[in-house]
Protein backbone atom coordinates (compact mmCIF):
# COMPACT_ATOMS: atom_id res chain seq x y z
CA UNK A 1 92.40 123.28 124.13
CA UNK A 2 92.86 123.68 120.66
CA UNK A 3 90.08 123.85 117.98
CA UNK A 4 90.44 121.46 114.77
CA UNK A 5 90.31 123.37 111.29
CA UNK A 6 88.01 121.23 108.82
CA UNK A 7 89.71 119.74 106.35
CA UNK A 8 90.55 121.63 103.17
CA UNK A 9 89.03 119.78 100.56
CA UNK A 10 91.21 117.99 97.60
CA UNK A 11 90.80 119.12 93.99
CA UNK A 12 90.04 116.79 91.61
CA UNK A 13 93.61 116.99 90.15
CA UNK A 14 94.84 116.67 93.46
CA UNK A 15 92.70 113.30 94.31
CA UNK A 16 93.98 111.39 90.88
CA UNK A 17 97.45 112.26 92.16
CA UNK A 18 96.44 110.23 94.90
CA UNK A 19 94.95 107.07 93.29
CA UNK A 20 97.72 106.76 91.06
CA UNK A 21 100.27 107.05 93.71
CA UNK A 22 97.81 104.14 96.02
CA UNK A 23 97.70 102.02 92.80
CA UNK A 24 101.64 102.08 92.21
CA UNK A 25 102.38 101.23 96.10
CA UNK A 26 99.82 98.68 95.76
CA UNK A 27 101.01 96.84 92.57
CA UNK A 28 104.70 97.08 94.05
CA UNK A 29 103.65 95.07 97.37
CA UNK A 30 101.85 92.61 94.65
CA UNK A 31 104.91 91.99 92.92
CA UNK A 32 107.15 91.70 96.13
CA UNK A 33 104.19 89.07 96.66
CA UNK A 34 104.32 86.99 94.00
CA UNK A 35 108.40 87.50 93.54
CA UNK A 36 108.66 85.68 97.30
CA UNK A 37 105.64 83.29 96.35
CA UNK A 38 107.78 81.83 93.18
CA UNK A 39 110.94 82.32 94.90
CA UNK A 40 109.91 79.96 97.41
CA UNK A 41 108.35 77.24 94.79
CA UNK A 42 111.74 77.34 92.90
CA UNK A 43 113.42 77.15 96.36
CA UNK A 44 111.37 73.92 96.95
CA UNK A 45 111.43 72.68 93.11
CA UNK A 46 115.79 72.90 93.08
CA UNK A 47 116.18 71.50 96.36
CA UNK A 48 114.31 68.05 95.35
């Protein structure tokens, strides 16, 4: 059996690294979002 270290903790240079990298994946998958959201209402609009 093995024993589990505690985690090291994260500087505070080290957690904004962090957020910023959560807040850039996270405003990609918005804009793959709302890219597919329009895409399909022009899909719709252009087919009428």
């Amino acid at each position: 059996m093995t024993t589990s270290q505690p985690p090291i903790p994260l500087t505070d240079e080290q957690i904004a690294v962090r957020r910023a990298s959560a807040r850039r994946t996270a405003l990609i998958a918005a804009c793959i979002a709302v890219a597919v959201y329009v895409g399909f209402i022009a899909l719709n609009a252009l087919s009428q």
